[in-house]
PDB file of N, CA and C in Angstrom:
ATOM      1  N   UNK A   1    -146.208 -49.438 -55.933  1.00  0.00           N
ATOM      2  CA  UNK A   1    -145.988 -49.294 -54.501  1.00  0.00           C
ATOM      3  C   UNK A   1    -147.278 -49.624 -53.766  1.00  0.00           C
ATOM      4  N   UNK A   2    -147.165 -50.690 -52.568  1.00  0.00           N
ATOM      5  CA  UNK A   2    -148.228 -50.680 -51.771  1.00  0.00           C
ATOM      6  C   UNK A   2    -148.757 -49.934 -50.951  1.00  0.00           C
ATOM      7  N   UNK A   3    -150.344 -49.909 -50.418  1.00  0.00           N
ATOM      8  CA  UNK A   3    -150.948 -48.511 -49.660  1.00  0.00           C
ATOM      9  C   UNK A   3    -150.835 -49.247 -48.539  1.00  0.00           C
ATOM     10  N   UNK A   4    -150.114 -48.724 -47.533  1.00  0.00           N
ATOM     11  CA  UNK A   4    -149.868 -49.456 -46.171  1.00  0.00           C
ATOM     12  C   UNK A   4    -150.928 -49.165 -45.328  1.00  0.00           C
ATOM     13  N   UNK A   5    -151.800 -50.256 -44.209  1.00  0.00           N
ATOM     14  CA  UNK A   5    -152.290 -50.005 -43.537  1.00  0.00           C
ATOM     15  C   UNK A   5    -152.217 -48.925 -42.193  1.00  0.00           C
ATOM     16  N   UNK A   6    -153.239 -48.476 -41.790  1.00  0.00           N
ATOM     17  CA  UNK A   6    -152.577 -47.685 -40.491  1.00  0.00           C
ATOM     18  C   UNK A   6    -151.882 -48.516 -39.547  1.00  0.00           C
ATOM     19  N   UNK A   7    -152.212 -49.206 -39.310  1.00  0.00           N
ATOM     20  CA  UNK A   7    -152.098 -49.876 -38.226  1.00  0.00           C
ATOM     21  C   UNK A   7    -150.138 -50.592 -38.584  1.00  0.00           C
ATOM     22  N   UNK A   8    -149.896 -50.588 -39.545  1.00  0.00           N
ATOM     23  CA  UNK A   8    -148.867 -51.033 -40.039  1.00  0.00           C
ATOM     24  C   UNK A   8    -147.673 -50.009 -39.784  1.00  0.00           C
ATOM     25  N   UNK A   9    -148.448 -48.960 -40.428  1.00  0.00           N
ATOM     26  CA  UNK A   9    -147.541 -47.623 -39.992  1.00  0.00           C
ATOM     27  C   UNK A   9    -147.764 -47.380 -39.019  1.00  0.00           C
ATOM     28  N   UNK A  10    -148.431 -47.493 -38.055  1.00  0.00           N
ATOM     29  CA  UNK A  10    -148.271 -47.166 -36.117  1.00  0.00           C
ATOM     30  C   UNK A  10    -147.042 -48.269 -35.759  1.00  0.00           C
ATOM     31  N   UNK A  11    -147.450 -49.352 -36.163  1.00  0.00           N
ATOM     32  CA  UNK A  11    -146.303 -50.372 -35.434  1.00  0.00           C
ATOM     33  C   UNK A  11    -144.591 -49.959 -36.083  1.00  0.00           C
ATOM     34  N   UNK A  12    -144.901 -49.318 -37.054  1.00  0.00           N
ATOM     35  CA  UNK A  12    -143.112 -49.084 -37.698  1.00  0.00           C
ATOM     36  C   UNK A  12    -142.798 -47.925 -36.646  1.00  0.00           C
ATOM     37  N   UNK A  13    -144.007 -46.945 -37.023  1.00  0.00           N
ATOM     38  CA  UNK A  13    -142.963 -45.770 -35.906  1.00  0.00           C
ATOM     39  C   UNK A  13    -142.616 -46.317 -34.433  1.00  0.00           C
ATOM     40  N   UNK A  14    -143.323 -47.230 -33.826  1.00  0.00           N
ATOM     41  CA  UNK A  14    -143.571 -47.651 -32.634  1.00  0.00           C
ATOM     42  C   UNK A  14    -142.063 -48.393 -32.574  1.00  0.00           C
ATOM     43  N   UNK A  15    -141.339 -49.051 -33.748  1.00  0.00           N
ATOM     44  CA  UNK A  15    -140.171 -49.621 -33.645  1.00  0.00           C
ATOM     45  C   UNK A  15    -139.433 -48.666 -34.008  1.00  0.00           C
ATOM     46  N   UNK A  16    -139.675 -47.690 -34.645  1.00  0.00           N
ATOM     47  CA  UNK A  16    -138.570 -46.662 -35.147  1.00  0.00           C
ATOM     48  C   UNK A  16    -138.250 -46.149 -33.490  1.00  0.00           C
ATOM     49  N   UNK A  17    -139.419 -45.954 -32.619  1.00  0.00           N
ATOM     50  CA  UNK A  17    -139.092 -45.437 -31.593  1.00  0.00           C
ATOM     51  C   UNK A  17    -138.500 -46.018 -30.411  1.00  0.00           C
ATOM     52  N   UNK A  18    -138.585 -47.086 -30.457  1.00  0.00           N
ATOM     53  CA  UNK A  18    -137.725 -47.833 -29.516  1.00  0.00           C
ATOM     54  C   UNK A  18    -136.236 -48.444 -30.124  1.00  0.00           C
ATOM     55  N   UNK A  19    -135.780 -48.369 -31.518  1.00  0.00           N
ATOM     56  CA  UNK A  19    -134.896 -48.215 -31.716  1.00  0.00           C
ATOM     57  C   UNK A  19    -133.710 -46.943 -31.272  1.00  0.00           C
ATOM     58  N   UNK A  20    -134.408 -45.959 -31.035  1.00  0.00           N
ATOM     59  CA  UNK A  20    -133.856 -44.558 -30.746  1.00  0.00           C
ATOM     60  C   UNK A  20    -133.897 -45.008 -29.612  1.00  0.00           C
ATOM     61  N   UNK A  21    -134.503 -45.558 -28.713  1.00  0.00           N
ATOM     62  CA  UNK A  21    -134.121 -45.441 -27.153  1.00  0.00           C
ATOM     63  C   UNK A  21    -133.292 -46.580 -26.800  1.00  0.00           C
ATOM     64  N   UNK A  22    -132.627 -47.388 -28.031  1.00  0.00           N
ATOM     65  CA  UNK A  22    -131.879 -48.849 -28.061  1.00  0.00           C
ATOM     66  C   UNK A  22    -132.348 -50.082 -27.363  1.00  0.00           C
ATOM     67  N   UNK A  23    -133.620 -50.153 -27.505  1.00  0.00           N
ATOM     68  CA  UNK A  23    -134.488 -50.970 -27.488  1.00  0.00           C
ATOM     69  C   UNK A  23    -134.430 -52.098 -28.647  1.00  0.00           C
ATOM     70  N   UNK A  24    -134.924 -53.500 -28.476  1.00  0.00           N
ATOM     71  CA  UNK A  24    -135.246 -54.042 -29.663  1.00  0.00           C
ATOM     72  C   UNK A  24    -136.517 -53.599 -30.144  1.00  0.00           C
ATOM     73  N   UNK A  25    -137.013 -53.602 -31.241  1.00  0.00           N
ATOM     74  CA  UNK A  25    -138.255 -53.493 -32.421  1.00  0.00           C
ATOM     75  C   UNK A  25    -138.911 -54.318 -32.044  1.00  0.00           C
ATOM     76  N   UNK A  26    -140.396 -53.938 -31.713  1.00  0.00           N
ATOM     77  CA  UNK A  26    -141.317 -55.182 -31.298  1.00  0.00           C
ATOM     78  C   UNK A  26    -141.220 -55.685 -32.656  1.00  0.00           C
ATOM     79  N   UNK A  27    -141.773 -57.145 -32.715  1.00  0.00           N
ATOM     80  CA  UNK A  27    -142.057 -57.946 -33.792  1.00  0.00           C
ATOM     81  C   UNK A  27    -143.258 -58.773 -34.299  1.00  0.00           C
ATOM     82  N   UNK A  28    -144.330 -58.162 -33.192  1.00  0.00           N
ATOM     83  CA  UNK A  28    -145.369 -58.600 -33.552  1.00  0.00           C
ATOM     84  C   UNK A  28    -146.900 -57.629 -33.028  1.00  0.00           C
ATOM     85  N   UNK A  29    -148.210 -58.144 -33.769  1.00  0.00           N
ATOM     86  CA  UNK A  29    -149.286 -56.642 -33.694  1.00  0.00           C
ATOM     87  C   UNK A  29    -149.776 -56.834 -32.199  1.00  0.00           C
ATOM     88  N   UNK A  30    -150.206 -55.535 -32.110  1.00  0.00           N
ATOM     89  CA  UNK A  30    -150.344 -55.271 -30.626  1.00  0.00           C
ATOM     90  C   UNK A  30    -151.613 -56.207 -30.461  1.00  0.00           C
ATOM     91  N   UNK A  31    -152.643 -56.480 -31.456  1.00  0.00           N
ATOM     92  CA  UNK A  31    -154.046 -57.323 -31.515  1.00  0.00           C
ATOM     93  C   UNK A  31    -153.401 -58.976 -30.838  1.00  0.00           C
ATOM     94  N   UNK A  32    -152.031 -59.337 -31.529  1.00  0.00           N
ATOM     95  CA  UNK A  32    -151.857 -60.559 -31.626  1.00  0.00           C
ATOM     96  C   UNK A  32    -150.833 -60.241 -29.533  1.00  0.00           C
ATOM     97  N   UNK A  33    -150.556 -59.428 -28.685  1.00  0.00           N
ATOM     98  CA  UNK A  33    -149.632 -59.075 -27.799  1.00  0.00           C
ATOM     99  C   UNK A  33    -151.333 -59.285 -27.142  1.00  0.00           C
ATOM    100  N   UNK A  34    -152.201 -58.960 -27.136  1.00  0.00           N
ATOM    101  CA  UNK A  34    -153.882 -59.122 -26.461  1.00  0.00           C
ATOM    102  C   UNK A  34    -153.905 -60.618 -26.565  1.00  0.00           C
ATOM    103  N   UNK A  35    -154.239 -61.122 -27.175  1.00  0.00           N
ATOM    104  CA  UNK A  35    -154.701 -62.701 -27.524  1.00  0.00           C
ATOM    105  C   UNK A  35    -153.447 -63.191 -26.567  1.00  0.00           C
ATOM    106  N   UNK A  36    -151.776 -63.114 -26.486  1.00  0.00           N
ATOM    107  CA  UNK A  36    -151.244 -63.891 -25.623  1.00  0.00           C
ATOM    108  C   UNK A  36    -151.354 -63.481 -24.551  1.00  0.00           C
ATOM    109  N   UNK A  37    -151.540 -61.958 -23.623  1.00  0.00           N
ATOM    110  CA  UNK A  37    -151.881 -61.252 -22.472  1.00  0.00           C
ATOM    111  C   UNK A  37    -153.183 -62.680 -21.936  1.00  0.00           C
ATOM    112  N   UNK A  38    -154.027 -63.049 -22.985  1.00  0.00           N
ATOM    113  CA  UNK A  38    -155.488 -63.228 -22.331  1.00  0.00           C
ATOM    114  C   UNK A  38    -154.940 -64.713 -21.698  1.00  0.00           C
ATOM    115  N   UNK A  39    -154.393 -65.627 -22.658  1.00  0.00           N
ATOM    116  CA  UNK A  39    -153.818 -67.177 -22.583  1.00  0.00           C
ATOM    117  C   UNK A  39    -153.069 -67.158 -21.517  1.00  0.00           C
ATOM    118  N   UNK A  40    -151.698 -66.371 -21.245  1.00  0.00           N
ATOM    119  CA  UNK A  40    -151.253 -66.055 -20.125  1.00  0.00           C
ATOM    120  C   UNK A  40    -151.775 -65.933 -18.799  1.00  0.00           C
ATOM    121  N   UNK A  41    -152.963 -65.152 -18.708  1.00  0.00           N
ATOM    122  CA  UNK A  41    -153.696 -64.826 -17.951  1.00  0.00           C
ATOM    123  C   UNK A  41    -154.356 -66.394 -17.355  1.00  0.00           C
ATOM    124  N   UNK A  42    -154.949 -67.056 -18.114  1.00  0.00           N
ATOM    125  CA  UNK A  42    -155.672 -68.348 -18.298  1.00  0.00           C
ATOM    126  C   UNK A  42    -154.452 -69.009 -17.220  1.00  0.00           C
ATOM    127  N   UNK A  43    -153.414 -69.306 -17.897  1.00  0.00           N
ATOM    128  CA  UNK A  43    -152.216 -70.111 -17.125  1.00  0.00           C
ATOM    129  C   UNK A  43    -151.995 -70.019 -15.983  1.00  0.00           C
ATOM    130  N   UNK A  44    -152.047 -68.100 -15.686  1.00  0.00           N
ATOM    131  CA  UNK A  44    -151.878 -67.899 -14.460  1.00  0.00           C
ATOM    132  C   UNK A  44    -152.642 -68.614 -13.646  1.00  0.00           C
ATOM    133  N   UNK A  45    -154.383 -68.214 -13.671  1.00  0.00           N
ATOM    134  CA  UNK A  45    -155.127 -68.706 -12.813  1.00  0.00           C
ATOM    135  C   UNK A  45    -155.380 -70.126 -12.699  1.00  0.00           C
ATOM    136  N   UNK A  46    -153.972 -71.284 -13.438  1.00  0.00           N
ATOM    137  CA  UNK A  46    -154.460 -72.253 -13.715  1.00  0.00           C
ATOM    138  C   UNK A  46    -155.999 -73.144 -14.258  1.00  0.00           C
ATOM    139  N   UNK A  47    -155.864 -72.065 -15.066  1.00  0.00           N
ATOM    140  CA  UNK A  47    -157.767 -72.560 -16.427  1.00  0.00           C
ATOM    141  C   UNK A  47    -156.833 -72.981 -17.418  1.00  0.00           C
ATOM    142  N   UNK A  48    -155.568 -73.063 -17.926  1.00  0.00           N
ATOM    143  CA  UNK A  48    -154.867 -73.263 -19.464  1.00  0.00           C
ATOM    144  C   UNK A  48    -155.004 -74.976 -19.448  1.00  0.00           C
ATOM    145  N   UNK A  49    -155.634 -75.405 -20.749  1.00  0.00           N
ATOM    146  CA  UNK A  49    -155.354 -77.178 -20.647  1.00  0.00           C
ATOM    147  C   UNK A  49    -154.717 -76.809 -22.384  1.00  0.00           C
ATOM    148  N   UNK A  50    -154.076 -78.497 -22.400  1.00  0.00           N
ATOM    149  CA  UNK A  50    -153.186 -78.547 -23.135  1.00  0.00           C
ATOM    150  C   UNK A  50    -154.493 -79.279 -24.242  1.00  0.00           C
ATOM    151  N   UNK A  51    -154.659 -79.154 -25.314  1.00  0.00           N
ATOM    152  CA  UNK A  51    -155.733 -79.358 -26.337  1.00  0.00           C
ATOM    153  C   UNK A  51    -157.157 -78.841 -25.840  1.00  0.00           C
ATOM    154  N   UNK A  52    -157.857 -79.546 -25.651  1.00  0.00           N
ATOM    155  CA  UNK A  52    -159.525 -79.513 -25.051  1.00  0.00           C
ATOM    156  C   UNK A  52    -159.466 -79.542 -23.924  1.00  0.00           C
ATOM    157  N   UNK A  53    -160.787 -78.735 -23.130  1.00  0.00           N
ATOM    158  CA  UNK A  53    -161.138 -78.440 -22.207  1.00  0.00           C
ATOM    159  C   UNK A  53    -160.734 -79.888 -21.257  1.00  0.00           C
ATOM    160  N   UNK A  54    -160.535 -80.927 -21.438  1.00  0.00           N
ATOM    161  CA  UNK A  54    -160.628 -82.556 -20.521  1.00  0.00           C
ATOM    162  C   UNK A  54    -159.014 -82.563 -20.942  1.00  0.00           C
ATOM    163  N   UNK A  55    -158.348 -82.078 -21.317  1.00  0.00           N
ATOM    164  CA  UNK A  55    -156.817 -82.771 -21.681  1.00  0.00           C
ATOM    165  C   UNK A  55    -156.422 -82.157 -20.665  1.00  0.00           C
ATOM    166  N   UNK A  56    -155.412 -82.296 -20.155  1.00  0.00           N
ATOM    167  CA  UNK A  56    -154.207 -82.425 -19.009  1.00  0.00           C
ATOM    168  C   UNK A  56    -154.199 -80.361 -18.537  1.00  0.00           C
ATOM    169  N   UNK A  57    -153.990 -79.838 -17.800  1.00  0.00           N
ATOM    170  CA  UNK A  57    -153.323 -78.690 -17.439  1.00  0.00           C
ATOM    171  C   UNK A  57    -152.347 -78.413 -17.831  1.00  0.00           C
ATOM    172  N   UNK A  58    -151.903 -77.143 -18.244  1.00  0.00           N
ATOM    173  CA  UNK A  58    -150.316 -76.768 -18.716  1.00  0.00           C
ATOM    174  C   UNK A  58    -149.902 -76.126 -17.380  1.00  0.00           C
ATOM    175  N   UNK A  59    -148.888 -76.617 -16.745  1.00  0.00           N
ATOM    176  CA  UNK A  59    -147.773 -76.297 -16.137  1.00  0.00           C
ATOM    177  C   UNK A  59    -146.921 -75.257 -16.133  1.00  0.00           C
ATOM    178  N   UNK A  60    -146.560 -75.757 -17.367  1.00  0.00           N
ATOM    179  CA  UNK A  60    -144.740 -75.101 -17.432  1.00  0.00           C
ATOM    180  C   UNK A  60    -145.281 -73.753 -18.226  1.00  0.00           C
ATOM    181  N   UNK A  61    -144.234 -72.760 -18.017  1.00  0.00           N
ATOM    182  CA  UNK A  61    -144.772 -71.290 -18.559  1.00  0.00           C
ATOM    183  C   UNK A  61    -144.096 -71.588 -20.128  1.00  0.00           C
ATOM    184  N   UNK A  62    -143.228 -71.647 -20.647  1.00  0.00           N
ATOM    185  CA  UNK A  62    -142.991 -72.230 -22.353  1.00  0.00           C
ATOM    186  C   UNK A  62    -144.056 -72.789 -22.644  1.00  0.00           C
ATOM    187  N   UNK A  63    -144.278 -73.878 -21.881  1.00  0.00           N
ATOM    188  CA  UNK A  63    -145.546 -74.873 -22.843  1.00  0.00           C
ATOM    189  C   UNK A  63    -146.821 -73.680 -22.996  1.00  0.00           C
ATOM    190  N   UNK A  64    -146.922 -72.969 -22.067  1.00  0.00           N
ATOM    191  CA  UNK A  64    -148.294 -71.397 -22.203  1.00  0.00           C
ATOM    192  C   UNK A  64    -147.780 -70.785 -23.091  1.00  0.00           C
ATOM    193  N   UNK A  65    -146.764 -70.010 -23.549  1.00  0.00           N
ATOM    194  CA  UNK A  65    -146.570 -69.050 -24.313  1.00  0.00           C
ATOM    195  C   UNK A  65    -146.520 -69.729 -25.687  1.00  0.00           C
ATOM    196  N   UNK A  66    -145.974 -71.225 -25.851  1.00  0.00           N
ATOM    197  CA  UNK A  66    -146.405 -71.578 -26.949  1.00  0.00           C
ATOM    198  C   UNK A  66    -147.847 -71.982 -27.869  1.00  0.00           C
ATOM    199  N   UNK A  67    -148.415 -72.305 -26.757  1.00  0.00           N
ATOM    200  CA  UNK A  67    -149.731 -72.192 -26.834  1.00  0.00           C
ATOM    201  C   UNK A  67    -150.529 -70.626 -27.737  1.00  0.00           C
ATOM    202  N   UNK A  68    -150.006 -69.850 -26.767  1.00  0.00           N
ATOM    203  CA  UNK A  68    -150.637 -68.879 -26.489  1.00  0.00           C
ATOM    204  C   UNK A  68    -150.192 -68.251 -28.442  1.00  0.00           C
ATOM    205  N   UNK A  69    -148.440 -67.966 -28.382  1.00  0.00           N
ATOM    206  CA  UNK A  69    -148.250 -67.705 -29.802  1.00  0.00           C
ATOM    207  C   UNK A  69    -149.185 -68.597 -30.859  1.00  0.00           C
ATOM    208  N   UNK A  70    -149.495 -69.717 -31.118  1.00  0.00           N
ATOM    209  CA  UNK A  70    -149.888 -70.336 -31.686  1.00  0.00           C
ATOM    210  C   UNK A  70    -151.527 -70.595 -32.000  1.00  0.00           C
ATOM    211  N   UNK A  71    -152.252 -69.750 -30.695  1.00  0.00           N
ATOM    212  CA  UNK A  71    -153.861 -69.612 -31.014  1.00  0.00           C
ATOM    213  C   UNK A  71    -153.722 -68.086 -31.718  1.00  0.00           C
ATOM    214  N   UNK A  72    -152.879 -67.335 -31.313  1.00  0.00           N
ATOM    215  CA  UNK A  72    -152.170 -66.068 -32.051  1.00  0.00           C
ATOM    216  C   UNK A  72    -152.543 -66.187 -33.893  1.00  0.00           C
ATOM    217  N   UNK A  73    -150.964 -67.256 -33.968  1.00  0.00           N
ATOM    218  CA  UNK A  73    -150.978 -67.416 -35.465  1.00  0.00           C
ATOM    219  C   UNK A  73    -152.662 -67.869 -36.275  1.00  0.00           C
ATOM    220  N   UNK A  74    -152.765 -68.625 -35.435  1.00  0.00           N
ATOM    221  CA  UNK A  74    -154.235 -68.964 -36.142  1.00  0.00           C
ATOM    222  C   UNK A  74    -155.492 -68.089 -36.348  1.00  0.00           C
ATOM    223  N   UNK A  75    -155.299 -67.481 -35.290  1.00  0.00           N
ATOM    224  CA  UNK A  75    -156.031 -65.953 -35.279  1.00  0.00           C
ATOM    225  C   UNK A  75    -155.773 -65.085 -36.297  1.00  0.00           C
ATOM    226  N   UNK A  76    -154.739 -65.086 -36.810  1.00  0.00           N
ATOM    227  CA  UNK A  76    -154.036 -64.366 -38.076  1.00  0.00           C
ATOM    228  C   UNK A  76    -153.644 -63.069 -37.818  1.00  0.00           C
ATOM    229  N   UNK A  77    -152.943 -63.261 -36.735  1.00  0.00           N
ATOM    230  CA  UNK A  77    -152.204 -61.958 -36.022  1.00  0.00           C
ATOM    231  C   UNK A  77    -150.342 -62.253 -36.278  1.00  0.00           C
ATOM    232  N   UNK A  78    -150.198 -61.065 -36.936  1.00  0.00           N
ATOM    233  CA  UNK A  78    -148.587 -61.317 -37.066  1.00  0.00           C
ATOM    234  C   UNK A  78    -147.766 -61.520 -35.863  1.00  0.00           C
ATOM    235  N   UNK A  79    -147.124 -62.689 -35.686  1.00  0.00           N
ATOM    236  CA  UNK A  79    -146.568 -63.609 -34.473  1.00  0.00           C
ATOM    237  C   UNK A  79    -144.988 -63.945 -35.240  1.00  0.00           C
ATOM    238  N   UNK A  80    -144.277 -64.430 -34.391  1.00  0.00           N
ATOM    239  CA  UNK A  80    -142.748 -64.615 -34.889  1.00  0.00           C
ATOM    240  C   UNK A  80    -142.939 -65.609 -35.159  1.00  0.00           C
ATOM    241  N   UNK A  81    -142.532 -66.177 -36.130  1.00  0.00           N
ATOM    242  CA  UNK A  81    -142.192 -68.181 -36.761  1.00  0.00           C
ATOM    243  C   UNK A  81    -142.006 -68.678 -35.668  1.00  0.00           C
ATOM    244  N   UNK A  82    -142.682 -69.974 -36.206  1.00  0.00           N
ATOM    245  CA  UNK A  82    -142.199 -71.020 -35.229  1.00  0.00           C
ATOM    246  C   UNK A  82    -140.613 -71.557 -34.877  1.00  0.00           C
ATOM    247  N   UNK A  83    -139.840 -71.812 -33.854  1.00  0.00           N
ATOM    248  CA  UNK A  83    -138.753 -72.206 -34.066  1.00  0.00           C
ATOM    249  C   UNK A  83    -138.674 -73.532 -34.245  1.00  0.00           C
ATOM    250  N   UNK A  84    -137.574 -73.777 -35.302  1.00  0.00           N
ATOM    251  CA  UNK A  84    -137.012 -75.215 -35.290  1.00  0.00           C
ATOM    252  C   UNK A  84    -135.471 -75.871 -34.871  1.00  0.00           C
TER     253      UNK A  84
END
């Protein structure tokens, strides 16, 4: 049997508990819910570019959140799969 992290067991009760209030189960760590808060943030104030600092502005709020999940994953914060 594996020794579960704390932080692993905060996020289960955290879904156990919003299951009881018929909520969905978050699905990803609150570290990796910071990192897209910050990207978001970026978009808002229009600072988000699409690759490097000289590539184009992101616009559209999808094209940010994908972004944003995706400096996430690389960060190595548990994030939902990519869709295909």
């Amino acid at each position: 049997m594996k020794k579960q992290s704390k932080r692993s067991r905060k996020d289960e009760s955290l879904a156990e508990k919003r299951m009881e209030e018929g909520k969905k189960p978050v699905k990803y760590s609150r570290a990796g819910r910071g990192k897209v808060k910050m990207v978001m943030d970026e978009w808002k104030s229009n600072k988000l570019h699409s690759g490097s600092k000289k590539g184009p502005k992101v616009k559209s709020q999808s094209q940010a959140i994908a972004i944003a999940l995706s400096e996430a994953r690389k960060a190595g914060f548990k994030e939902p799969k990519k869709r295909r």
